[in-house]
Protein backbone atom coordinates (compact mmCIF):
# COMPACT_ATOMS: atom_id res chain seq x y z
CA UNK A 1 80.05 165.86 167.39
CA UNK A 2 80.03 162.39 167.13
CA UNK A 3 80.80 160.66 163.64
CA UNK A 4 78.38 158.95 161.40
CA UNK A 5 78.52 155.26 161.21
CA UNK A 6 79.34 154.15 158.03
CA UNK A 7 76.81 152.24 155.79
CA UNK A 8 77.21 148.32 155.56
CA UNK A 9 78.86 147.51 152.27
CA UNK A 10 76.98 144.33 150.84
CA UNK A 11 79.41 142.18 149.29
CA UNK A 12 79.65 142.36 145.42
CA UNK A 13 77.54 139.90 143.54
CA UNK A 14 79.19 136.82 142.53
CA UNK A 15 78.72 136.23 138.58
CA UNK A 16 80.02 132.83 138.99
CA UNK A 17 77.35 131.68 141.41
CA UNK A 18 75.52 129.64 139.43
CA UNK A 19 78.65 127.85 138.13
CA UNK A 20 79.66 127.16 141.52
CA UNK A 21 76.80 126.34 142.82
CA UNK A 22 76.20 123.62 139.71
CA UNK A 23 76.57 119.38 140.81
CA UNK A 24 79.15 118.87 138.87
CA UNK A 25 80.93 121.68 139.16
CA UNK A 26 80.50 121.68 143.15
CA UNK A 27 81.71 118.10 143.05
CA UNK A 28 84.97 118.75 141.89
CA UNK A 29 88.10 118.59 143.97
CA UNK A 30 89.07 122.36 144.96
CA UNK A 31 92.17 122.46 143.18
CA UNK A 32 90.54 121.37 139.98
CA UNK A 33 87.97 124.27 140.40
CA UNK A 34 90.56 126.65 141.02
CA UNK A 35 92.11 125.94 137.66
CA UNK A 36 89.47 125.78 135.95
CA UNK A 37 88.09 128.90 136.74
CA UNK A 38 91.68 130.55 136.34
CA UNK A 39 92.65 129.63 132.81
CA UNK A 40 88.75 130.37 131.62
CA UNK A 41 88.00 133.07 129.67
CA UNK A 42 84.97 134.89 129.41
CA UNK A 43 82.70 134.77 126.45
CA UNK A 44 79.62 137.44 125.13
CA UNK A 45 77.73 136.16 123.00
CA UNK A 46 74.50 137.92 121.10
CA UNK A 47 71.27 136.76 120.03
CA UNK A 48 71.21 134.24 117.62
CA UNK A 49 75.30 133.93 117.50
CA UNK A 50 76.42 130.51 116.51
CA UNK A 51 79.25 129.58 119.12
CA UNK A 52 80.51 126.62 117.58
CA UNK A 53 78.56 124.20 114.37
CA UNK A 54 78.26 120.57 113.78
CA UNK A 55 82.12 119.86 112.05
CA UNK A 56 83.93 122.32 113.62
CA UNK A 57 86.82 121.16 115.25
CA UNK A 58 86.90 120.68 119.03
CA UNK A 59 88.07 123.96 120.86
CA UNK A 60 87.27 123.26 124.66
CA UNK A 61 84.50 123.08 126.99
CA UNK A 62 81.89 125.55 127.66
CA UNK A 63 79.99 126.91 131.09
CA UNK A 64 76.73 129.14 130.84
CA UNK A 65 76.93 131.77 133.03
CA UNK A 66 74.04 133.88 131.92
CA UNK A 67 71.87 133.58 128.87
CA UNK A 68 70.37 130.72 127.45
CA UNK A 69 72.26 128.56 124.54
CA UNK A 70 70.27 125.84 122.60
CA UNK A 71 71.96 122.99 121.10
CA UNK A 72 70.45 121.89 117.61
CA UNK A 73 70.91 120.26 114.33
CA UNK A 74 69.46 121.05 110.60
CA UNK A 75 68.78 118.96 108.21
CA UNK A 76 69.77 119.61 104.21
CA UNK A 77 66.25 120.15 103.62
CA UNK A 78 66.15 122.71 106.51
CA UNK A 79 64.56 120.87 109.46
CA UNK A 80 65.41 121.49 112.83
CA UNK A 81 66.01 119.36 115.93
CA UNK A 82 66.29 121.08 118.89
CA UNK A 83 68.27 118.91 121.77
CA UNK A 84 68.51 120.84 124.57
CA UNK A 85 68.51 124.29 126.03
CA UNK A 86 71.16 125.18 128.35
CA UNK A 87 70.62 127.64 130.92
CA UNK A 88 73.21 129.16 133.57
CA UNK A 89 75.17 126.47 135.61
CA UNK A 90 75.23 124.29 132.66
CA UNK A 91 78.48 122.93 131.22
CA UNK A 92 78.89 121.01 127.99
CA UNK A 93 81.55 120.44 124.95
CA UNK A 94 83.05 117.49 126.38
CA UNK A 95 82.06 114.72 124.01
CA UNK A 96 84.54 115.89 121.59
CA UNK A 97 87.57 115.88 124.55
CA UNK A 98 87.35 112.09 124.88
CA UNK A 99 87.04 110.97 121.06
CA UNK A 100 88.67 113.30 119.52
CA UNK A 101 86.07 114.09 116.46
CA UNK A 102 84.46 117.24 115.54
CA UNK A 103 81.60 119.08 117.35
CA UNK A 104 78.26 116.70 117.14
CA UNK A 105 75.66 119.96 116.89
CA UNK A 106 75.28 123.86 116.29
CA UNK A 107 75.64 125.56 119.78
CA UNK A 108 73.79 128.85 119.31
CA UNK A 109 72.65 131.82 121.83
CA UNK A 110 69.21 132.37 122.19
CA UNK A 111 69.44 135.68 124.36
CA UNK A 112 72.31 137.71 125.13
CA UNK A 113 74.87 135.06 126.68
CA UNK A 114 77.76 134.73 129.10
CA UNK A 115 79.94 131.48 128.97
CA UNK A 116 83.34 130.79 130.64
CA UNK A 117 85.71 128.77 127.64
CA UNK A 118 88.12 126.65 128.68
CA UNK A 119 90.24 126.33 125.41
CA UNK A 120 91.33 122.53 124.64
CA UNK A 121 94.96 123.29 124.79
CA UNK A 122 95.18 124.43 128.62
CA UNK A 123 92.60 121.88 128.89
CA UNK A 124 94.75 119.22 127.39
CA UNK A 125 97.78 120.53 128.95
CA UNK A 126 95.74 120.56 132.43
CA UNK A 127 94.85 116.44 132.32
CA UNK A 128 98.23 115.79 131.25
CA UNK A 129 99.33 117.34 134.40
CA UNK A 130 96.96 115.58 136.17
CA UNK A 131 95.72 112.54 134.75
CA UNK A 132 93.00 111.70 138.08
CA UNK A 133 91.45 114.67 136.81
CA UNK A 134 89.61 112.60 133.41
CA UNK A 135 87.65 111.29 135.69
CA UNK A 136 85.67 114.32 136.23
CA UNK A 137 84.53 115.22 132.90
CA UNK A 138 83.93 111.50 132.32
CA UNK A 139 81.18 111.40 135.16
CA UNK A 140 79.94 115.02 133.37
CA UNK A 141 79.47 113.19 130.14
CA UNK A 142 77.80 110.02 131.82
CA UNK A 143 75.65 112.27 133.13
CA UNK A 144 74.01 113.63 130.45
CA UNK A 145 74.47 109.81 128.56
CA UNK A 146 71.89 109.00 131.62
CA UNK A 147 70.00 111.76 130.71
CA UNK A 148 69.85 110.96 126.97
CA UNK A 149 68.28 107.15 127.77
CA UNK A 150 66.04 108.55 130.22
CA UNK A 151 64.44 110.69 127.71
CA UNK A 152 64.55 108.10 125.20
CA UNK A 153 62.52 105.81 127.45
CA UNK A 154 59.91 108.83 128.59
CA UNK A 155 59.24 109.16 124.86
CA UNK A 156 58.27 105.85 124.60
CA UNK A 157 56.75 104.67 128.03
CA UNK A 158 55.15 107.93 128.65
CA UNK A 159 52.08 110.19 127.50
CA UNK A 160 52.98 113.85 126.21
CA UNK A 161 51.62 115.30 129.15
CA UNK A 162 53.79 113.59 131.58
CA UNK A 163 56.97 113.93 128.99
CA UNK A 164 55.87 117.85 128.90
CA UNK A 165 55.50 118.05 132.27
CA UNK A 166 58.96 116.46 133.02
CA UNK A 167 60.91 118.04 130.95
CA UNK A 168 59.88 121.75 131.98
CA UNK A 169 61.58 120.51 135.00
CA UNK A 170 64.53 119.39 133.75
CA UNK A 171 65.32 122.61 131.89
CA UNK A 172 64.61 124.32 135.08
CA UNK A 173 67.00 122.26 136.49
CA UNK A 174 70.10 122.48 134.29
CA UNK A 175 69.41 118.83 133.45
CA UNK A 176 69.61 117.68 136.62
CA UNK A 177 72.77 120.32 137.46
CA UNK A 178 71.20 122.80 139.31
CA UNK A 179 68.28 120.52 141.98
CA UNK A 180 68.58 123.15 144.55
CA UNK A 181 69.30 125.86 142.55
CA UNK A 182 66.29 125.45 139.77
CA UNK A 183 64.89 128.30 138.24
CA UNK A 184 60.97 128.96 138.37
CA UNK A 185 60.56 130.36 135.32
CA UNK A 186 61.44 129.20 131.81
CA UNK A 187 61.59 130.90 129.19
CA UNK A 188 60.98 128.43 125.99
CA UNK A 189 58.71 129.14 123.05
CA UNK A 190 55.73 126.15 122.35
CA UNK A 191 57.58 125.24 118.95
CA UNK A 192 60.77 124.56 120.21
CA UNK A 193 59.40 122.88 123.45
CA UNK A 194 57.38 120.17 120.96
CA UNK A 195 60.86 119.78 118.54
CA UNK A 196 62.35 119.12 122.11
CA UNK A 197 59.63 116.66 122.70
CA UNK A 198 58.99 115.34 119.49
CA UNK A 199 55.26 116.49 119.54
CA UNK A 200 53.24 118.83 117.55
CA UNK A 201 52.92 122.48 118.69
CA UNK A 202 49.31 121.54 118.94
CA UNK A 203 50.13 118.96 121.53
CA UNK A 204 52.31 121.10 123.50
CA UNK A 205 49.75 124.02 123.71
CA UNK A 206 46.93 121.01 125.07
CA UNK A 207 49.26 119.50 127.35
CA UNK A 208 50.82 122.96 129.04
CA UNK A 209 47.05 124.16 129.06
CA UNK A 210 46.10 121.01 130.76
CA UNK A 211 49.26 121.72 133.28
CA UNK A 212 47.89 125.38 133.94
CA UNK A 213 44.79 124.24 134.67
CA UNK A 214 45.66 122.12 137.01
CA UNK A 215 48.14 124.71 139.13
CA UNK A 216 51.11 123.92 138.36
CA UNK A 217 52.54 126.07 136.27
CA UNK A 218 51.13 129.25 134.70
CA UNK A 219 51.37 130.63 130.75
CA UNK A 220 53.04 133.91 130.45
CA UNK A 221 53.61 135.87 127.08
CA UNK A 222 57.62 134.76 127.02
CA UNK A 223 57.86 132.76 129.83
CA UNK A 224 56.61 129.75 131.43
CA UNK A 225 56.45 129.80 135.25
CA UNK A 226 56.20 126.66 137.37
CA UNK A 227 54.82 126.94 140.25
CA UNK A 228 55.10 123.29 141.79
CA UNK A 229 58.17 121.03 140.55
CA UNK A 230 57.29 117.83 142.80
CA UNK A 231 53.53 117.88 141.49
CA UNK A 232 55.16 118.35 137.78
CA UNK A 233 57.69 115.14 138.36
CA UNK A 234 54.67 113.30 139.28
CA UNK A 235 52.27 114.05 136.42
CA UNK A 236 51.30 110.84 134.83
């Protein structure tokens, strides 16, 4: 009696993926990676957990690897400005590794979260060791600099359709991170989209109806899908 043939094992999922897969991180010379991803440790975070706060002193860099982490600041009063949501494949704490100063904003989970930490001693200890390596987090921090002015200029060239429009991309995107690797859905409520934006909530609910209504992205209860990125970039 001949023998069964054994099932094909699938190779195990990769929970790094995204990281890898990220244009910054995929830029990076191989043995840089390697390190990297070596002296990284992993990070849970829950919902609503403050990782680090504006003050705090600087304790390394930061990669998403699942979850979703919003970066934001509070006034005395209580008001909120949201900056930026950063989704898997995103990396970020680096301003602080070049001046020196304390963290800029409150880093906080907004779902269950993953991150890889690179603490700022073996990160330190890394650059000394090799110095050509400072170039790499410099072009990661000029990247999102470019990203900062562009959205700057959007808020004040541009109508809050188009700036909507736009900036669901971007978030699906990783900020530009992740262009072939963008996510369809994302998952932002109205209110924090227009403190994003600098619009009313108002605004934001005309605008994304407008969007809908047009086909190119669709309203969900928690989620907002996009269902054509090119027609999105092009709203004007």
């Amino acid at each position: 009696m001949s023998a069964m043939p054994r099932a094909r094992q699938e190779p195990a999922p990769d929970p790094l993926r995204v990281l890898r897969g990220g244009s910054w991180f995929g830029s990076l010379p191989a043995p840089l990676q390697l390190v990297l991803l070596r002296d990284a440790i992993t990070r849970k975070l829950s919902t609503g957990q403050l990782l680090f706060t504006r003050g705090d002193a600087f304790d390394g860099i930061y990669g998403v690897v699942a979850g979703t982490l919003q970066i934001d600041a509070h006034s005395a009063s209580g008001k909120a400005a949201l900056l930026g949501l950063l989704e898997p494949g995103s990396w970020f704490g680096e301003i602080c590794l070049f001046d020196g100063l304390a963290r800029t904003h409150d880093a906080r989970a907004t779902s269950a979260a993953t991150v890889l930490h690179l603490h700022s001693d073996k990160l330190y200890a890394m650059l000394a060791a090799h110095p050509e390596w400072w170039r790499e987090f410099g072009k990661l921090l000029a990247a999102k600099t470019r990203e900062a002015f562009h959205y700057v200029e959007e808020a004040q060239l541009l109508p809050p359709l188009a700036r909507t429009a736009r900036r669901l991309v971007a978030i699906a995107q990783a900020y530009g991170n992740l262009p072939g690797l963008e996510r369809r859905s994302v998952h932002i409520p109205q209110e924090q989209l227009g403190q994003m934006l600098g619009l009313s909530r108002q605004t934001v609910n005309q605008a994304l109806r407008e969007l809908e209504a047009r086909g190119l992205l669709q309203l969900h209860y928690a989620d907002i899908e996009l269902l054509d990125l090119p027609a999105l970039l092009a709203v004007a």
